[in-house]
Protein backbone atom coordinates (compact mmCIF):
# COMPACT_ATOMS: atom_id res chain seq x y z
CA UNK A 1 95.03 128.43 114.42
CA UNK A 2 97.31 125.73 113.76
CA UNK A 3 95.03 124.50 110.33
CA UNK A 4 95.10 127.63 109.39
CA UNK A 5 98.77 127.86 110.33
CA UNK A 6 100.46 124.50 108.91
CA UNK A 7 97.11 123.31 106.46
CA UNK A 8 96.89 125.62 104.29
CA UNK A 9 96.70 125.60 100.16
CA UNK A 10 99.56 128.35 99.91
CA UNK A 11 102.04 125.83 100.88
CA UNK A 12 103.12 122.39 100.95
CA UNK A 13 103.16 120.22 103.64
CA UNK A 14 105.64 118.31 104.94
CA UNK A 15 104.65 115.56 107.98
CA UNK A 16 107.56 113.05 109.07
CA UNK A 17 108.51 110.95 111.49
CA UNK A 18 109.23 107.38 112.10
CA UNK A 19 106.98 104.46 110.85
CA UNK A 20 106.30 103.46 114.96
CA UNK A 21 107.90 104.95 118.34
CA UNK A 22 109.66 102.51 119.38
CA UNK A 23 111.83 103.37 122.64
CA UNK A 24 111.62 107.08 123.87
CA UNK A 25 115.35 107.71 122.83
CA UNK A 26 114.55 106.41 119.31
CA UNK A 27 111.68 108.83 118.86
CA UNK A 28 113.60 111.71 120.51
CA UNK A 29 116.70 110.95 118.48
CA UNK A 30 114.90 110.68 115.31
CA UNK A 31 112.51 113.61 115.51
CA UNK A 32 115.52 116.13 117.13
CA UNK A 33 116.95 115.94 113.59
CA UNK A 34 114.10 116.15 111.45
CA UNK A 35 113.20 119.17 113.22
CA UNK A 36 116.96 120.25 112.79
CA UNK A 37 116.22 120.07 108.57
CA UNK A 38 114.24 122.72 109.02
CA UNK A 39 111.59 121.71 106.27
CA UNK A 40 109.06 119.59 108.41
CA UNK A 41 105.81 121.16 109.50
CA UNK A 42 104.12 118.48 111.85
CA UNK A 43 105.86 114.95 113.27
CA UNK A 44 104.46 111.73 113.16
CA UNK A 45 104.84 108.45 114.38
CA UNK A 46 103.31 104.71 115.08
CA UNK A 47 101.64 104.51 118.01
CA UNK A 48 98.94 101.66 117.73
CA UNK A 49 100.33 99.28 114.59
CA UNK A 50 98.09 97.35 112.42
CA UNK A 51 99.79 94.54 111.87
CA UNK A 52 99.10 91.36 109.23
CA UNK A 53 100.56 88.66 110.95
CA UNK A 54 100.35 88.01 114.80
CA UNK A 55 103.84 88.40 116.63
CA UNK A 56 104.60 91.51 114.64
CA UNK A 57 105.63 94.57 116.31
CA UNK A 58 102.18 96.13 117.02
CA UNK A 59 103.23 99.34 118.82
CA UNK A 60 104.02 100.52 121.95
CA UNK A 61 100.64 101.71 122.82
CA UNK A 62 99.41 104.83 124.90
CA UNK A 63 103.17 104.72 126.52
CA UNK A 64 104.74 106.27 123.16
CA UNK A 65 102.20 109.55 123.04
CA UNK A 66 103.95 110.53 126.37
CA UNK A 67 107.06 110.50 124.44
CA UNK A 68 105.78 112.17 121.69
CA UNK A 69 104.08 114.58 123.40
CA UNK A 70 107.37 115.40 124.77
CA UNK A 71 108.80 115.40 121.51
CA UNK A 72 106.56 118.07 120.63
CA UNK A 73 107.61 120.15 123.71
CA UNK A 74 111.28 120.25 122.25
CA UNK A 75 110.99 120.57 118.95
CA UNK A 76 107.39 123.20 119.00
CA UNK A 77 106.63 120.90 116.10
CA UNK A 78 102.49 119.73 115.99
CA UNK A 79 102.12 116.15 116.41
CA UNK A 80 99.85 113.39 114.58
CA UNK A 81 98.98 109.91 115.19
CA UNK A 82 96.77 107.34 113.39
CA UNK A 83 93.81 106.01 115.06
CA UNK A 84 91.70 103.29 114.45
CA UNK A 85 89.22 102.89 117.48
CA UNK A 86 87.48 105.85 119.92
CA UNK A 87 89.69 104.91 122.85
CA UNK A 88 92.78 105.71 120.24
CA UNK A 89 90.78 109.34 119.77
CA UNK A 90 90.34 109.51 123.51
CA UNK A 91 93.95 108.64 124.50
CA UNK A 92 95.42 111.44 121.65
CA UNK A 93 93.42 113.50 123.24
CA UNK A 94 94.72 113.14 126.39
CA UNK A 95 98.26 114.28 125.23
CA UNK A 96 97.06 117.14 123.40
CA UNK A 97 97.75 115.18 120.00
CA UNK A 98 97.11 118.04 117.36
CA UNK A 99 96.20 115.80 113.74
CA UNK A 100 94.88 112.78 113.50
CA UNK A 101 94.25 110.16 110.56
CA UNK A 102 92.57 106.79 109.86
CA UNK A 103 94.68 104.42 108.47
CA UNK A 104 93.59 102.18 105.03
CA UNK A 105 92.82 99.24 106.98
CA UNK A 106 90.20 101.07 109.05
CA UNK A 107 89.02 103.15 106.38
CA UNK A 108 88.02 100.15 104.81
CA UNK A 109 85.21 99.16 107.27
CA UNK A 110 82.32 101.69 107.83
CA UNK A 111 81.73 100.43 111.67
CA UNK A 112 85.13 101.22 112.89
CA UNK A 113 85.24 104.92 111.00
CA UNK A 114 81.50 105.61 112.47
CA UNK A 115 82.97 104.65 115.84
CA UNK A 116 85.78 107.09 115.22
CA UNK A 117 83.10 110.09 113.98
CA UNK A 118 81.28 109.49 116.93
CA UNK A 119 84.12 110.04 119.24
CA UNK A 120 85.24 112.83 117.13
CA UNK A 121 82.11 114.96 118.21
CA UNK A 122 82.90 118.34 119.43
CA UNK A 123 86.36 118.35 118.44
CA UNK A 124 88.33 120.60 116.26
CA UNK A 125 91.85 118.61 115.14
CA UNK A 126 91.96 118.19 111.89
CA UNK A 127 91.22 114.28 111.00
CA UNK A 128 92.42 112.99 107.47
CA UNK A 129 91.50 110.08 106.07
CA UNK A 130 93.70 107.45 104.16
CA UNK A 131 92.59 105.67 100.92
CA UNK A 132 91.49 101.94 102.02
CA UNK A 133 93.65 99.18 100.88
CA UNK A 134 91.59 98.14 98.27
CA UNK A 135 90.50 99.76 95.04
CA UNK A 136 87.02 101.12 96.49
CA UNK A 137 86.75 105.38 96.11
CA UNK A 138 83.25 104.91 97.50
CA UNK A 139 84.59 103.52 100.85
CA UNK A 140 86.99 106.41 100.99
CA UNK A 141 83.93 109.03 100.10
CA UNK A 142 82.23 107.35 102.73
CA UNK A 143 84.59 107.54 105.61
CA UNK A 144 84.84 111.26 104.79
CA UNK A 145 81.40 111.94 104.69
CA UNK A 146 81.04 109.82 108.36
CA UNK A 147 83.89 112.05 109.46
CA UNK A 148 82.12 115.26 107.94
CA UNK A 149 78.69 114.42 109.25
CA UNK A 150 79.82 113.95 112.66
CA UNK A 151 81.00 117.99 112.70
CA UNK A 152 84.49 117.87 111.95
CA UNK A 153 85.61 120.66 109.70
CA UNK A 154 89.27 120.64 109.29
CA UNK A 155 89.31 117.23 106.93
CA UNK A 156 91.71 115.67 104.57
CA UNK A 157 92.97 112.73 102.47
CA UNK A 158 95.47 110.95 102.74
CA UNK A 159 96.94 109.02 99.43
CA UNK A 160 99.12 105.41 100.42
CA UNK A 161 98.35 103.52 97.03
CA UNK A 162 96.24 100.35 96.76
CA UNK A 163 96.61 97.11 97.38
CA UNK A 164 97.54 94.79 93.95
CA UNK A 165 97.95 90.98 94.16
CA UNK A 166 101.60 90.21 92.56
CA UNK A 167 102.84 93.72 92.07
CA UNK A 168 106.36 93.65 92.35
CA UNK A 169 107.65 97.59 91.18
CA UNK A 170 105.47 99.12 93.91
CA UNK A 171 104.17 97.96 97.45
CA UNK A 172 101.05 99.49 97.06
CA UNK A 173 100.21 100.65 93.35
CA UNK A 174 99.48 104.32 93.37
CA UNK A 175 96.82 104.14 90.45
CA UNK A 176 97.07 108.10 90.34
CA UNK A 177 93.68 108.48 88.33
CA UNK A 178 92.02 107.11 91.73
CA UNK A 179 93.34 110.26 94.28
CA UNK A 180 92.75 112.35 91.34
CA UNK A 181 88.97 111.61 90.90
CA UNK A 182 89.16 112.62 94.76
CA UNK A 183 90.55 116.24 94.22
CA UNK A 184 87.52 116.19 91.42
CA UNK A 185 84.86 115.51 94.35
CA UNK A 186 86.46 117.65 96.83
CA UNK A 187 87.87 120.04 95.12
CA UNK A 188 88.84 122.32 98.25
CA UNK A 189 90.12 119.37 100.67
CA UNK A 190 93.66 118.90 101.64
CA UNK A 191 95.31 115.71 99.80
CA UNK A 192 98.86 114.59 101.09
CA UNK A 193 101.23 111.87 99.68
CA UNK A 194 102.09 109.20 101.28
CA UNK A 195 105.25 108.08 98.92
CA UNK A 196 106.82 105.31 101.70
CA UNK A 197 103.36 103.02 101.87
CA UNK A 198 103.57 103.58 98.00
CA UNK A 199 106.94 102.33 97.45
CA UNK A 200 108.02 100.29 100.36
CA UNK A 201 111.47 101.16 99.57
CA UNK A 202 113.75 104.30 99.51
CA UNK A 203 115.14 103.82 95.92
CA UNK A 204 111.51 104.89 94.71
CA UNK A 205 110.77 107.95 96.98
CA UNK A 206 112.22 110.92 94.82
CA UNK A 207 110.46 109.39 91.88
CA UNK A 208 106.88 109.24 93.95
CA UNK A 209 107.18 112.32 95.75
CA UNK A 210 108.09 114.46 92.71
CA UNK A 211 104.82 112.90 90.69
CA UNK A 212 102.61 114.05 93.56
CA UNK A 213 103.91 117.42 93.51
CA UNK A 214 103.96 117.77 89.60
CA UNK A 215 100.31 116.44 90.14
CA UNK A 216 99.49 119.30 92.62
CA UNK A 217 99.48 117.53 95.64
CA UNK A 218 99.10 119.77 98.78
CA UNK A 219 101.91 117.67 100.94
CA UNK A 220 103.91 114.64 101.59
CA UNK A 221 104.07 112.15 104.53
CA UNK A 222 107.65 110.60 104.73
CA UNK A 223 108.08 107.88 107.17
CA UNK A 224 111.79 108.93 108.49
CA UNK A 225 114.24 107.00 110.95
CA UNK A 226 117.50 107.49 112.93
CA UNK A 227 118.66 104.11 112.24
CA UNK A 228 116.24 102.84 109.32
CA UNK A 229 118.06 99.42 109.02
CA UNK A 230 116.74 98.90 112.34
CA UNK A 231 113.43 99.86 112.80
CA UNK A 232 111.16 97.59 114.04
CA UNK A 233 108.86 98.30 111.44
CA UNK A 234 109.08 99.12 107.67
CA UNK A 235 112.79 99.45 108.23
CA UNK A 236 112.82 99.01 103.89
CA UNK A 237 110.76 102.37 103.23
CA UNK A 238 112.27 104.66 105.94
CA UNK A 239 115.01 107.16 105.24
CA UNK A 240 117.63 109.28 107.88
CA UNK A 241 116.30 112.41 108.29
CA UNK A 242 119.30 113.53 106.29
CA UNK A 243 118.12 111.85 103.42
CA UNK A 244 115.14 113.05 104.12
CA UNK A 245 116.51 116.80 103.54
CA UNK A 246 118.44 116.03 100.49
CA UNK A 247 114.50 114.50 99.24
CA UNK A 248 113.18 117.67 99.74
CA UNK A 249 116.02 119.68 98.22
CA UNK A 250 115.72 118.17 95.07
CA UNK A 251 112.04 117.52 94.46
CA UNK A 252 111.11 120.38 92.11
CA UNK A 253 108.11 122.76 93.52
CA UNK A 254 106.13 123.80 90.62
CA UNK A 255 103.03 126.33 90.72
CA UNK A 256 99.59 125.39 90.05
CA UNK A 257 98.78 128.76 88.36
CA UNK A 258 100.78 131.57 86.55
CA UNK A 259 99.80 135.15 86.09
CA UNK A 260 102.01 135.33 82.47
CA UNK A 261 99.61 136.69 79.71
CA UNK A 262 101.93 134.68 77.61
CA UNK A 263 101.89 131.41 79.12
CA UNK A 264 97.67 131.87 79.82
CA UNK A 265 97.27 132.49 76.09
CA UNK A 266 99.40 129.79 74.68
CA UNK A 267 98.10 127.10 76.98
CA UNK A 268 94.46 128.24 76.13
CA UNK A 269 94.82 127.70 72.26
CA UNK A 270 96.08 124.26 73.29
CA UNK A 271 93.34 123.66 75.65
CA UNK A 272 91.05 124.47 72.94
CA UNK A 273 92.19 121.80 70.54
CA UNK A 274 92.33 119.10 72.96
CA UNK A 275 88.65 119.84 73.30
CA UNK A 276 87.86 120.24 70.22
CA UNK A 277 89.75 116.86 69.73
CA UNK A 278 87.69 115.25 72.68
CA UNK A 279 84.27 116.03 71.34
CA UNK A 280 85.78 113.95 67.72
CA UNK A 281 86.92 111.11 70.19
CA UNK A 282 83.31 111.04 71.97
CA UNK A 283 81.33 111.25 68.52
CA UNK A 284 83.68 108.63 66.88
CA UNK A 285 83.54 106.27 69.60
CA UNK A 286 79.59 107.00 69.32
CA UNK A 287 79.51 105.95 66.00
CA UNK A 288 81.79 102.82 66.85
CA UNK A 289 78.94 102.01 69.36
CA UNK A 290 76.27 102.00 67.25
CA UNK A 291 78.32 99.64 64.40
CA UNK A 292 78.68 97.32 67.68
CA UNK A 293 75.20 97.46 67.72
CA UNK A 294 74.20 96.34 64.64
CA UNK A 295 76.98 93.23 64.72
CA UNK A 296 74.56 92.27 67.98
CA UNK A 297 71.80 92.33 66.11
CA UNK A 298 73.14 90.18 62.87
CA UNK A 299 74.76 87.99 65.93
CA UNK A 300 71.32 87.79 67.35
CA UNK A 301 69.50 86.41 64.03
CA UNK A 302 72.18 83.94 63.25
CA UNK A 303 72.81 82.78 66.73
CA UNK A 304 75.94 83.63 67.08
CA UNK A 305 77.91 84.19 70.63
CA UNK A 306 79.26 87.98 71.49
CA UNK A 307 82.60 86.74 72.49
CA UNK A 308 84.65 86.24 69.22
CA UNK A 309 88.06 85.48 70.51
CA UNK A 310 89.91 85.32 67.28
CA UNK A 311 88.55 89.24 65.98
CA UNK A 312 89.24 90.11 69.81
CA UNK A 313 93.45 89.05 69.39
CA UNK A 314 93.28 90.57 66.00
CA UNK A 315 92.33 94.02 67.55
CA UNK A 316 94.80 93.55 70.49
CA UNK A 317 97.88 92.36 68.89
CA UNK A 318 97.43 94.86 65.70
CA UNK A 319 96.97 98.24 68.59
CA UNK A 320 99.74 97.12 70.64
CA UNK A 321 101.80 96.33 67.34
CA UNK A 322 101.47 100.48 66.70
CA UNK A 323 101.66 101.90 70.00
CA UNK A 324 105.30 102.90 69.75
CA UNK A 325 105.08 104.86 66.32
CA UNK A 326 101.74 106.12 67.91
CA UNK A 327 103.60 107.69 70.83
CA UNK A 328 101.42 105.76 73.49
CA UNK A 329 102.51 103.35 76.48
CA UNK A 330 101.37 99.44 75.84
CA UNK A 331 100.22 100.30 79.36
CA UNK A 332 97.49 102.68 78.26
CA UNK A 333 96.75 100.88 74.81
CA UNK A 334 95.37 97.67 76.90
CA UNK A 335 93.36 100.05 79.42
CA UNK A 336 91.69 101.89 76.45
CA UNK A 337 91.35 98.39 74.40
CA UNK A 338 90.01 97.13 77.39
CA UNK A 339 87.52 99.54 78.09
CA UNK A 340 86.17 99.94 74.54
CA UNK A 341 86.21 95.99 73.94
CA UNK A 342 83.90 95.90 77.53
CA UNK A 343 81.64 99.01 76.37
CA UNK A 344 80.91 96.84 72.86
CA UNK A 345 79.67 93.58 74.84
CA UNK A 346 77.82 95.55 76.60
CA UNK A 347 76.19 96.98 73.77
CA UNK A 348 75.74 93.76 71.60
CA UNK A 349 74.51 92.08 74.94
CA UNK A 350 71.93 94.39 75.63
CA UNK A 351 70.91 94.07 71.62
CA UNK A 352 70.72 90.37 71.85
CA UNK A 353 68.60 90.14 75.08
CA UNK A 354 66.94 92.98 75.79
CA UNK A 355 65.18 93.91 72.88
């Protein structure tokens, strides 16, 4: 009843709370005005806190689902909690905890999510399932599939952005073609937002949230806070629940489909020429394959290395040079260049020493 009722494709869902319970009047505080917004479907909050560093504030433990169980009693809001071993799973269930969700960390190593499948067995919450930390979509297949194959139905993902050594703009990248090769593979599983783990600030949330949405997300987790300047974790990426309002106000809810003959006929002629335009794309870079495979072979018979650094800047520097009167971000003209100059070693490498 409640998947049906609050996960559902028709609408958007909204789960907030604060990044950890901290003290019972800070959760009750905090989650008595979300609820007053009106525009939250489920509450959440830290109870068990993977932290990096020991000394951090790691939770309160079992303590704060007392609380939030209570919390649920006076707002009739669901509640969710992440989990990362069975006795978390056991203990939720215990205070009638009605989501749960594996956090990246855990996600990331298959012995922890089997433990959590196993303990899942013969329950019907709906789990969801966050991407791991690093770049790795077959690690978050696979914690699915260990969640599916244990008998859980009502399963989800969860999108936090990945991990990036250096990145300053974002705390976690969210590398949007990676969730979206997800709704590709599982087409009719829930995927949420989770714009706060993505930005690790407030200034970016509007700016995250709203891409989800435009990108057909089904829902957004917002980490939300009384007093965010003094929370005793992720106190940067938490808003006031006011704020939190004003978000939601402003983000613009678009529909996936549209039932206008006019719109469905215009964007098919366009659809047909991008097509059309692919299948010259494919065939061209074809036929750029092949010429890369004949340079192997003259490399080959005048032993010559693949690598050519100087021809490789040339390329670079001259694509980059017209990517602005080309209408395409320098961002996308060194993935493409990228990809293409990797696809032609391997094609001159495989000339040279496999044939």
């Amino acid at each position: 009843m409640l998947y049906n009722k609050v996960f559902n494709k028709a609408k958007k869902i909204i789960i907030s709370g604060p990044c950890s319970a901290e003290t019972e009047e800070q959760l009750m505080h905090t989650v008595s005005q979300i609820a007053a917004t009106g525009k939250v479907d489920m509450l959440r909050a830290g109870i068990w806190k993977p932290r990096t560093k020991p000394g951090m504030f790691e939770g309160v433990g079992s303590e704060g689902l007392l609380w939030l169980s209570n919390a649920k009693k006076q707002t009739g809001l669901p509640i969710a909690v992440e989990v990362a071993t069975s006795k978390h799973v056991e203990e939720a269930m215990k205070h009638e905890v009605d989501m749960v969700w594996i956090g990246a960390r855990t996600t990331a190593n298959p012995f922890s999510v089997q433990e959590i499948a196993d303990s899942l067995k013969g329950l019907s919450i709906p789990v969801f399932v966050k991407n791991p930390i690093n770049a790795d979509l077959e690690l978050w297949s696979g914690a699915l599939e260990r969640i599916i194959k244990s008998g859980v139905e009502k399963t989800g993902m969860i999108h936090r952005g990945f991990s990036n050594y250096g990145n300053t703009e974002y705390r976690n990248p969210p590398m949007w073609h990676l969730p979206i090769e997800m709704k590709r593979r599982y087409p009719e599983m829930l995927l949420i937002c989770d714009p706060s783990h993505i930005c690790g600030n407030r200034q970016s949330l509007r700016l995250i949230s709203q891409r989800a949405i435009d990108l057909d997300f089904d829902g957004l987790m917002i980490e939300t806070h009384h007093n965010p300047d003094q929370a005793w974790s992720d106190a940067r990426q938490q808003i006031t629940p006011s704020l939190l309002a004003e978000l939601l106000n402003d983000l613009k809810w678009r529909n996936e489909h549209s039932d206008k003959k006019e719109f469905i006929d215009a964007l098919q002629q366009l659809r047909e020429q991008i097509d059309m335009i692919d299948d010259e794309l494919l065939s061209l870079l074809s036929h750029r394959m092949k010429i890369a495979d004949k340079i192997g072979a003259y490399k080959k018979e005048n032993n010559i290395t693949i690598l050519q650094k100087i021809r490789w800047n040339d390329i670079f520097k001259n694509a980059l040079d017209r990517n602005i009167e080309l209408g395409l971000s320098e961002e996308f003209m060194m993935k493409y260049l990228e990809a293409i100059h990797l696809e032609s070693i391997s094609h001159q490498n495989n000339v040279m020493n496999n044939q």
